[in-house]
PDB file of N, CA and C in Angstrom:
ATOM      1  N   UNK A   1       0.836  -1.179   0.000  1.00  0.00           N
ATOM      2  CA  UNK A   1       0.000   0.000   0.000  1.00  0.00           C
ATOM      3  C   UNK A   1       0.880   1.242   0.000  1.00  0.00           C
ATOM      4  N   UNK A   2       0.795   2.167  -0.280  1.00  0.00           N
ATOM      5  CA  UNK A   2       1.474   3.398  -0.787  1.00  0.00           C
ATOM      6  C   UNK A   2       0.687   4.267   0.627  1.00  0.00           C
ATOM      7  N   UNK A   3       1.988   5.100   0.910  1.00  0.00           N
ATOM      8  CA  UNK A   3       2.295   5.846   1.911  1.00  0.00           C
ATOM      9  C   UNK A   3       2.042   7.443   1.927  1.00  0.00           C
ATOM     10  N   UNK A   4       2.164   8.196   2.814  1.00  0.00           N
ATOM     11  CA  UNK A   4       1.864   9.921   2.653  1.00  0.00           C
ATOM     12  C   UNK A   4       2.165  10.584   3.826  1.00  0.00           C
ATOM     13  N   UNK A   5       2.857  11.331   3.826  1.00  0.00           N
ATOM     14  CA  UNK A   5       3.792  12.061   4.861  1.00  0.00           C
ATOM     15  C   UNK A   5       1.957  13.211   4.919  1.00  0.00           C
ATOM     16  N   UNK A   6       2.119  13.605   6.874  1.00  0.00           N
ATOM     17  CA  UNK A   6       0.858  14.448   6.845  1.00  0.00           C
ATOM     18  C   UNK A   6       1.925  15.090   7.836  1.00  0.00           C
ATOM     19  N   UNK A   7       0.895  16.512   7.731  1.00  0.00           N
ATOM     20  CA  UNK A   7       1.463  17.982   8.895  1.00  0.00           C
ATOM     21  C   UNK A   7       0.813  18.619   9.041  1.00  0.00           C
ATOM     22  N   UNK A   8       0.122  18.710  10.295  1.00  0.00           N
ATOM     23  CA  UNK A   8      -1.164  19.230  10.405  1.00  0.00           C
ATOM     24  C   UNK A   8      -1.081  20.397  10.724  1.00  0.00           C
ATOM     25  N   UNK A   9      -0.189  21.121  11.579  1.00  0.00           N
ATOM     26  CA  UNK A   9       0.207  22.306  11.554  1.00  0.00           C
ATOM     27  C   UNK A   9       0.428  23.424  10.207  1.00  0.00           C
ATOM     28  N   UNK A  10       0.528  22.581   9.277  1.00  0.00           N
ATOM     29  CA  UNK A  10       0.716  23.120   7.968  1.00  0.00           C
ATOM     30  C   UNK A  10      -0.599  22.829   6.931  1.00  0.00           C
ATOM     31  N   UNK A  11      -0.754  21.842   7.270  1.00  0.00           N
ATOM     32  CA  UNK A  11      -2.287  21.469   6.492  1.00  0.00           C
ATOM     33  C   UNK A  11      -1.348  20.811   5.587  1.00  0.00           C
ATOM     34  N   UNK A  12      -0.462  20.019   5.601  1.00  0.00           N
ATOM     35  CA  UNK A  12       0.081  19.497   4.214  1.00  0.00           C
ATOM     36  C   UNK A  12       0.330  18.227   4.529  1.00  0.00           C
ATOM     37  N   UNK A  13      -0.002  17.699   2.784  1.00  0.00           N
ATOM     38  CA  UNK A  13      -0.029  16.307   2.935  1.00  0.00           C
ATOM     39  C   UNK A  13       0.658  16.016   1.332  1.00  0.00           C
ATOM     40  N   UNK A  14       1.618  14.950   1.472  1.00  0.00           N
ATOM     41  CA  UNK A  14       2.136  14.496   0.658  1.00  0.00           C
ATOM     42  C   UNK A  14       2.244  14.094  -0.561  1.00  0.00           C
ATOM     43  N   UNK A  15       2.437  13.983  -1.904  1.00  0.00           N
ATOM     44  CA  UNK A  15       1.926  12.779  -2.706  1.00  0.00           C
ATOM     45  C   UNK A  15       2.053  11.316  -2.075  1.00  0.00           C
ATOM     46  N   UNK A  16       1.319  10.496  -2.903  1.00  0.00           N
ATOM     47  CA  UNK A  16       1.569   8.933  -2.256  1.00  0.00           C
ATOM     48  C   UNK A  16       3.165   8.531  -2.985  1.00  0.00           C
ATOM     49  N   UNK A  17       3.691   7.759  -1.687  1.00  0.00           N
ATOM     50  CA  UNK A  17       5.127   7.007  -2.426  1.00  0.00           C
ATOM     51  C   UNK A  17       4.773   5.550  -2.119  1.00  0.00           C
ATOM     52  N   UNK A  18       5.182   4.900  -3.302  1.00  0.00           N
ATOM     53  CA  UNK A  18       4.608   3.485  -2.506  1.00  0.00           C
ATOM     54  C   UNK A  18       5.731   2.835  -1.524  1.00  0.00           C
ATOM     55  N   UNK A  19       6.772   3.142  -1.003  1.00  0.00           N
ATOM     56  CA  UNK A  19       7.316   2.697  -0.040  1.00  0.00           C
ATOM     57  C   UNK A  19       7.428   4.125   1.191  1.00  0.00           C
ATOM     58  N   UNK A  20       7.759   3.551   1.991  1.00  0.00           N
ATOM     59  CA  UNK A  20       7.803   3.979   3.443  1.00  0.00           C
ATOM     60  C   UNK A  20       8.347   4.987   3.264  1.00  0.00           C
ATOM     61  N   UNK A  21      10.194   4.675   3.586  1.00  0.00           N
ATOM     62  CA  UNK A  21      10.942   5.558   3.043  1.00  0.00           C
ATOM     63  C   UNK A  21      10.923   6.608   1.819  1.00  0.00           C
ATOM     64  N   UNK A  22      10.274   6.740   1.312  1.00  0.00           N
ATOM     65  CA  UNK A  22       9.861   7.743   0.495  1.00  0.00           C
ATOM     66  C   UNK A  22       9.119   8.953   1.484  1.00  0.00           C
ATOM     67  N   UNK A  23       8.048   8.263   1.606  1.00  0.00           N
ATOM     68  CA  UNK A  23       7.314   9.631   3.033  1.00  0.00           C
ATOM     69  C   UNK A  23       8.285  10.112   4.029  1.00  0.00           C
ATOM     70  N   UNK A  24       8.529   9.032   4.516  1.00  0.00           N
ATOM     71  CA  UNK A  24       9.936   9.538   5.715  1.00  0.00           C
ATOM     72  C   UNK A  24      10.597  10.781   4.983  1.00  0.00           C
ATOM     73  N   UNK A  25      11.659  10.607   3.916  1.00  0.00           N
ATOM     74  CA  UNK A  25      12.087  11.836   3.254  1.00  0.00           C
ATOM     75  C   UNK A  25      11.169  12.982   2.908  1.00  0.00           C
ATOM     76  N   UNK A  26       9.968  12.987   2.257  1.00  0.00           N
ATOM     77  CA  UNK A  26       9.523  13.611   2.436  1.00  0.00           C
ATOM     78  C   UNK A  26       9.346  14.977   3.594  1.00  0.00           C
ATOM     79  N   UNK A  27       8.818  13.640   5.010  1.00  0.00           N
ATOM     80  CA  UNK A  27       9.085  14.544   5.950  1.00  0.00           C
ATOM     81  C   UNK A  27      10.103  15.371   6.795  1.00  0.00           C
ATOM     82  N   UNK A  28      11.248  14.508   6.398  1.00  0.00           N
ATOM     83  CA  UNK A  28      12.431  15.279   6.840  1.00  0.00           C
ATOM     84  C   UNK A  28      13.046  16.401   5.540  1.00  0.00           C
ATOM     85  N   UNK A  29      12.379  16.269   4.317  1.00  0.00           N
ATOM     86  CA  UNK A  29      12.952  17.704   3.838  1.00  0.00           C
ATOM     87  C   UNK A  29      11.630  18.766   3.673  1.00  0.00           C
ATOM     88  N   UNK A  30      10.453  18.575   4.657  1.00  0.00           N
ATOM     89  CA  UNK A  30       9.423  19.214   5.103  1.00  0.00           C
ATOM     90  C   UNK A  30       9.524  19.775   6.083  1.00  0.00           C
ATOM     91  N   UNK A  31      10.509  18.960   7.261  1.00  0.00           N
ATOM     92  CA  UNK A  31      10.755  19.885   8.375  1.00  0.00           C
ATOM     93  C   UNK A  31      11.681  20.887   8.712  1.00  0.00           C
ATOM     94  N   UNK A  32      12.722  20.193   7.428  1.00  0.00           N
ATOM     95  CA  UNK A  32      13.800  20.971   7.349  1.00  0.00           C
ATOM     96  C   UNK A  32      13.792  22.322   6.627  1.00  0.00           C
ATOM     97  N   UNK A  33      12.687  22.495   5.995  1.00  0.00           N
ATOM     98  CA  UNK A  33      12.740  23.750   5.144  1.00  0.00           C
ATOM     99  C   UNK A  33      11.213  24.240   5.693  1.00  0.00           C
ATOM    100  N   UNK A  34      10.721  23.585   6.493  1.00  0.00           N
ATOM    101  CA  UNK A  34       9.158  24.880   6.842  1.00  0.00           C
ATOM    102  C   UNK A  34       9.697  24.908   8.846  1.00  0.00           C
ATOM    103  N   UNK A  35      10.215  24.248   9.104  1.00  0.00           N
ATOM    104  CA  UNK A  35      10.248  23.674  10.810  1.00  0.00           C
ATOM    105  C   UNK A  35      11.774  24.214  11.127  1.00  0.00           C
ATOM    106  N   UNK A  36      12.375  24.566  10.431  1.00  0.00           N
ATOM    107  CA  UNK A  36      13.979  24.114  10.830  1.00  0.00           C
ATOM    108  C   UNK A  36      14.213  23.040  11.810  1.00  0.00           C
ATOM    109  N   UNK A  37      14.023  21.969  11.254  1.00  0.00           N
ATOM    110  CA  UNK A  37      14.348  20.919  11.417  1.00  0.00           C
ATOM    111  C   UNK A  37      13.753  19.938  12.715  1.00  0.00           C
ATOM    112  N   UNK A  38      12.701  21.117  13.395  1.00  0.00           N
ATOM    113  CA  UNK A  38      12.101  20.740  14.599  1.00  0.00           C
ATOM    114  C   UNK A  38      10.867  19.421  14.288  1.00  0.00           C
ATOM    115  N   UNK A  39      10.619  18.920  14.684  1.00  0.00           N
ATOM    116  CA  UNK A  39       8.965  17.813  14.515  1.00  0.00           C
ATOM    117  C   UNK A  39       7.820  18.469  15.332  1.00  0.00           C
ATOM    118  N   UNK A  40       7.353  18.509  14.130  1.00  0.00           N
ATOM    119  CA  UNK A  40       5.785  19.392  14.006  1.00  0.00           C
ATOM    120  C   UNK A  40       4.674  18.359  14.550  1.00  0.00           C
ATOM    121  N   UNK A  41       4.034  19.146  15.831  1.00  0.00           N
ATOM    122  CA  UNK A  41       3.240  18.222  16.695  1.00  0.00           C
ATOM    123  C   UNK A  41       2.206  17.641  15.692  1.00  0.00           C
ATOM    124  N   UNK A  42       1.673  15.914  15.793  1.00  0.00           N
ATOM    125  CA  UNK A  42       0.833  15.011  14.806  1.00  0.00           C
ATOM    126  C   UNK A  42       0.823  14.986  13.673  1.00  0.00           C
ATOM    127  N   UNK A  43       2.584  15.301  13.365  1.00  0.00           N
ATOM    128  CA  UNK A  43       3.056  14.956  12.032  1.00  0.00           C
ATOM    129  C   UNK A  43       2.712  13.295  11.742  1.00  0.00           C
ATOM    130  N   UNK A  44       2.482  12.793  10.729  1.00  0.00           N
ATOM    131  CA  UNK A  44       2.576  11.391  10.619  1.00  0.00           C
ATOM    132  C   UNK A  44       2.775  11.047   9.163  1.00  0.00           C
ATOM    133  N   UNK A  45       3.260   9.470   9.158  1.00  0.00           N
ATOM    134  CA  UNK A  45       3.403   8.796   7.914  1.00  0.00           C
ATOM    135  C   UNK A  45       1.964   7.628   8.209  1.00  0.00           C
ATOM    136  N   UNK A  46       1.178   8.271   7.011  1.00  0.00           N
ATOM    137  CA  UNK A  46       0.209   7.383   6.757  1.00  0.00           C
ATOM    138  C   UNK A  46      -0.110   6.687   5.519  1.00  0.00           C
ATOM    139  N   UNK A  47      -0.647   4.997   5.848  1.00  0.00           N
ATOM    140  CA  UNK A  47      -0.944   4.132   4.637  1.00  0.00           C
ATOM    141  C   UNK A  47      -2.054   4.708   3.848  1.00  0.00           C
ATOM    142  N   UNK A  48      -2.466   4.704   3.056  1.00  0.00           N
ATOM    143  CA  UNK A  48      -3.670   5.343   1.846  1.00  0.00           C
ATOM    144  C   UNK A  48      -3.930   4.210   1.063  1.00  0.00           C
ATOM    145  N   UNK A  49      -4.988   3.754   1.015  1.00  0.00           N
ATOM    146  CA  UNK A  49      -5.724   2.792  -0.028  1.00  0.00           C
ATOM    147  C   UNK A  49      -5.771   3.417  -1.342  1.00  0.00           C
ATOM    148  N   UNK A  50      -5.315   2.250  -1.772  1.00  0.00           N
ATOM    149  CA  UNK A  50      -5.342   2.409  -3.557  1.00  0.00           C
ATOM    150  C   UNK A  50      -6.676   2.832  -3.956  1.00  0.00           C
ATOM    151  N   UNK A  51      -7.337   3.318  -4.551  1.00  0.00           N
ATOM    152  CA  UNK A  51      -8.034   3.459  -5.381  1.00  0.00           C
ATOM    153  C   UNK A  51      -8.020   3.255  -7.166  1.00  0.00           C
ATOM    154  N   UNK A  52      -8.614   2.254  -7.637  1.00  0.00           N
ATOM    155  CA  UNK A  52      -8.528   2.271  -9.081  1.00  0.00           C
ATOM    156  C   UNK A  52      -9.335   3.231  -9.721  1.00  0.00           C
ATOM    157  N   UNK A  53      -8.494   3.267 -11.326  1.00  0.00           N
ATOM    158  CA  UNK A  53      -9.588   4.311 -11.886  1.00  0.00           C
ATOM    159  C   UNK A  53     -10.436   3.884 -11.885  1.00  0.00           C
ATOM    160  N   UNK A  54     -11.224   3.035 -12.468  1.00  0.00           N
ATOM    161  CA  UNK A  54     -12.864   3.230 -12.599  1.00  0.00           C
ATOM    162  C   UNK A  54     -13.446   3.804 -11.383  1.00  0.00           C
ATOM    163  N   UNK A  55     -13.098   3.073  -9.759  1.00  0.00           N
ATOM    164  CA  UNK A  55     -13.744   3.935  -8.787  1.00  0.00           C
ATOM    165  C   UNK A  55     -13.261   5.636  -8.931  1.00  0.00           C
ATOM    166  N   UNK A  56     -12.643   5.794  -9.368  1.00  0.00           N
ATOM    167  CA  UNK A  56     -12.009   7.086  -9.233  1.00  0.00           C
ATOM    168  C   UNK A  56     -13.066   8.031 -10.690  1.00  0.00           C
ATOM    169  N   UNK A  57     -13.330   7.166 -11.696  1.00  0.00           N
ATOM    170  CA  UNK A  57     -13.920   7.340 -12.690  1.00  0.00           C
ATOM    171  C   UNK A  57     -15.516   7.450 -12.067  1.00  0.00           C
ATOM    172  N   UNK A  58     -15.940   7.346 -11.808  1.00  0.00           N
ATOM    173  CA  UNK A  58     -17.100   6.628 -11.515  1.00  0.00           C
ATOM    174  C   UNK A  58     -17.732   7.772 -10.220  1.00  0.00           C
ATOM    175  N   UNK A  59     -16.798   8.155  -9.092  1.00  0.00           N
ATOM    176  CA  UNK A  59     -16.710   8.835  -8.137  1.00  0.00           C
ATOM    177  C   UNK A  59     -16.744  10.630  -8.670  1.00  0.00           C
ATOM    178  N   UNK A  60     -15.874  10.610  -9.873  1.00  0.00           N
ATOM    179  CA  UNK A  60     -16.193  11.979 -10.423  1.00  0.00           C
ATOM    180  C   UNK A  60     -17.139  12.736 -10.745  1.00  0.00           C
ATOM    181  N   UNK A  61     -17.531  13.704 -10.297  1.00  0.00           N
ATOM    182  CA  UNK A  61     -18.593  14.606 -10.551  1.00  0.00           C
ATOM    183  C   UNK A  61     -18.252  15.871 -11.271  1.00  0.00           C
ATOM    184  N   UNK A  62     -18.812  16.633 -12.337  1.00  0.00           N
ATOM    185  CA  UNK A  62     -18.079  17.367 -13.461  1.00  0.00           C
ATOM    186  C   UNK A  62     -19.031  18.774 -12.567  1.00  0.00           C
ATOM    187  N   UNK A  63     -17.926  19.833 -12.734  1.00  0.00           N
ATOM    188  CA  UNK A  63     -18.117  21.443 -12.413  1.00  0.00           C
ATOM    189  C   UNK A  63     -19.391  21.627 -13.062  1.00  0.00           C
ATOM    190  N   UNK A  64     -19.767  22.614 -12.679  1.00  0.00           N
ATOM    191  CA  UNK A  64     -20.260  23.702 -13.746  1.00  0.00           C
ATOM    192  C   UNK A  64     -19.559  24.456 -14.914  1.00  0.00           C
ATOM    193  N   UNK A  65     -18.685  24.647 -14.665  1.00  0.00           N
ATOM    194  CA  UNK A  65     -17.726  24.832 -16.226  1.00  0.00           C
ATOM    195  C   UNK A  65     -17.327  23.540 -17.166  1.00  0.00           C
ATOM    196  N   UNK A  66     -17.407  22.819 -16.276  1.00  0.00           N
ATOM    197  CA  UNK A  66     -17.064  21.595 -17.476  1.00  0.00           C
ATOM    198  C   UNK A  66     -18.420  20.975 -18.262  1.00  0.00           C
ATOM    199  N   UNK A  67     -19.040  21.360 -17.195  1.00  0.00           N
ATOM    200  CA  UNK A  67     -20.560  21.054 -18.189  1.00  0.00           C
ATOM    201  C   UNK A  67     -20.844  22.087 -19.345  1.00  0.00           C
ATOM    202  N   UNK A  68     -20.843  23.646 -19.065  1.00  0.00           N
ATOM    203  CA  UNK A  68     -20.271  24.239 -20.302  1.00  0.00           C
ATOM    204  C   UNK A  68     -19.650  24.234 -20.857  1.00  0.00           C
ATOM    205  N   UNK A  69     -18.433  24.106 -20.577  1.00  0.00           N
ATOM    206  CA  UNK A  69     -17.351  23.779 -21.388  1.00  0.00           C
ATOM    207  C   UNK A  69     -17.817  22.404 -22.577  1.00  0.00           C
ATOM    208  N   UNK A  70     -18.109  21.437 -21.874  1.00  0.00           N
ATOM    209  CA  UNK A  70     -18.933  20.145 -22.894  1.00  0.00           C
ATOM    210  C   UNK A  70     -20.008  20.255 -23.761  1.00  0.00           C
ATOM    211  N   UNK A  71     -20.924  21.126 -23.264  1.00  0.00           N
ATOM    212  CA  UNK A  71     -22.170  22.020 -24.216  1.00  0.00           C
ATOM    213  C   UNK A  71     -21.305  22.629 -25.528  1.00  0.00           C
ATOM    214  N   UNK A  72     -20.267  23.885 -24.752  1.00  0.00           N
ATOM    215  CA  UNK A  72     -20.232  24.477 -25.967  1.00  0.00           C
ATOM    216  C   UNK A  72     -19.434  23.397 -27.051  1.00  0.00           C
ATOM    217  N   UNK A  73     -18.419  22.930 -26.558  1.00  0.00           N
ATOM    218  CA  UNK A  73     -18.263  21.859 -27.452  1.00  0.00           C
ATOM    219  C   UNK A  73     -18.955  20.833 -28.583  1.00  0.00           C
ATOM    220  N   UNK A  74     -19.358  20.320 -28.006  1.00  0.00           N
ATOM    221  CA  UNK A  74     -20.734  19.484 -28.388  1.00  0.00           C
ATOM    222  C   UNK A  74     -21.780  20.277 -29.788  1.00  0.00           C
ATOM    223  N   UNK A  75     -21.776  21.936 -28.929  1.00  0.00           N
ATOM    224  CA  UNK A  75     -22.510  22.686 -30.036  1.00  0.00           C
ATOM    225  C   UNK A  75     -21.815  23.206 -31.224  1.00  0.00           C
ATOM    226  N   UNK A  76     -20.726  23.358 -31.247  1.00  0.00           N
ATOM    227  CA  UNK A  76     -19.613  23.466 -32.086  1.00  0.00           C
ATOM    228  C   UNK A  76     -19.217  22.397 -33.086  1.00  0.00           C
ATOM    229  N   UNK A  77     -19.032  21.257 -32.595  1.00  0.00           N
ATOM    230  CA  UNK A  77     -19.519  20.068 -33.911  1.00  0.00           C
ATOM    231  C   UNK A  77     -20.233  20.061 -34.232  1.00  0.00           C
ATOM    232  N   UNK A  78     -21.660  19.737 -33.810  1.00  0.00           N
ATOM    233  CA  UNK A  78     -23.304  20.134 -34.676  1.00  0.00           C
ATOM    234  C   UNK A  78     -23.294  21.399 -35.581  1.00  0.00           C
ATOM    235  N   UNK A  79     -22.618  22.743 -35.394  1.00  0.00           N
ATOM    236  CA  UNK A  79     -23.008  23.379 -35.793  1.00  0.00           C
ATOM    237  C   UNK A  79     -21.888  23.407 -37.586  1.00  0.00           C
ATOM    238  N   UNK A  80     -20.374  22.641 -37.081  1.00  0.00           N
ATOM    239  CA  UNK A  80     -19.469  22.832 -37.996  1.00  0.00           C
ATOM    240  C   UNK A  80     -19.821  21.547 -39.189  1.00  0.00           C
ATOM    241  N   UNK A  81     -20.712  20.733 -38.808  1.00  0.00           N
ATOM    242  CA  UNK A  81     -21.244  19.219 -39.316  1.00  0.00           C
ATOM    243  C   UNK A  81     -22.405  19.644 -40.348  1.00  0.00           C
ATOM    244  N   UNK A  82     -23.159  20.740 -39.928  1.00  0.00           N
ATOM    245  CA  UNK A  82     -24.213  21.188 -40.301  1.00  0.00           C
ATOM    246  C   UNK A  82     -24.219  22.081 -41.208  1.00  0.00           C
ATOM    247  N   UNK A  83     -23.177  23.162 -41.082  1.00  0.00           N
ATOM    248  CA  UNK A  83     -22.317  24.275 -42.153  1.00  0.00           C
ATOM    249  C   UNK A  83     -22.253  23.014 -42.915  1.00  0.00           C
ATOM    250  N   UNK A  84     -21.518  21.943 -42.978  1.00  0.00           N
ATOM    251  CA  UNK A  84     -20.481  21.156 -43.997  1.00  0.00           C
ATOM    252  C   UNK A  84     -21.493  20.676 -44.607  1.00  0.00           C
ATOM    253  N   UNK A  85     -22.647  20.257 -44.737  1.00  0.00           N
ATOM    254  CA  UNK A  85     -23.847  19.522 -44.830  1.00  0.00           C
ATOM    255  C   UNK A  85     -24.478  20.173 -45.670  1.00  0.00           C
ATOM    256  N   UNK A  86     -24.697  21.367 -45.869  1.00  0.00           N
ATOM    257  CA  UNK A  86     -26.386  22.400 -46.110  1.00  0.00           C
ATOM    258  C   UNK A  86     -25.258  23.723 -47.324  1.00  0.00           C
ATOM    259  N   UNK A  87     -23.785  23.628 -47.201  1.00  0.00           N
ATOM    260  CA  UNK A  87     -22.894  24.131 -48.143  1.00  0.00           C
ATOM    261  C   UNK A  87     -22.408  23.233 -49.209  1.00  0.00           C
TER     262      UNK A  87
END
């Protein structure tokens, strides 16, 4: 399972590394450049469940701009299909 350095004092949280040692570094060149070098109270290295795409697919919910964004699209082929068609 893939790992993630957290800092709650900072609100920051890691990318996932899938080994240990990866977060560990993380957190030591996190403390070293926001902490000087001190350990930031309920810092932790935590496991994170995989998620596959399809759940990840599936779980997505689209903006309000992307739904326009997909309209105007959408209306933009019909309309360039339709020029090509009726010319």
């Amino acid at each position: 399972m893939p790992y993630t350095y957290n800092c709650p004092p900072c609100g920051t949280r890691s990318r996932s590394y899938t080994f240990r040692s990866g977060a560990e570094g993380h957190g030591v060149r996190h403390r070293n450049r926001r902490h000087d070098g001190d350990y930031p109270v309920g810092e932790s290295i935590q496991h994170i469940a995989r998620v596959s795409p399809l759940t990840r697919a599936v779980a997505w919910h689209p903006s309000k701009g992307d739904v326009i964004a997909a309209a105007v699209a959408v209306l933009l082929v019909l309309w360039s299909v339709w020029h090509a068609l009726t010319n």
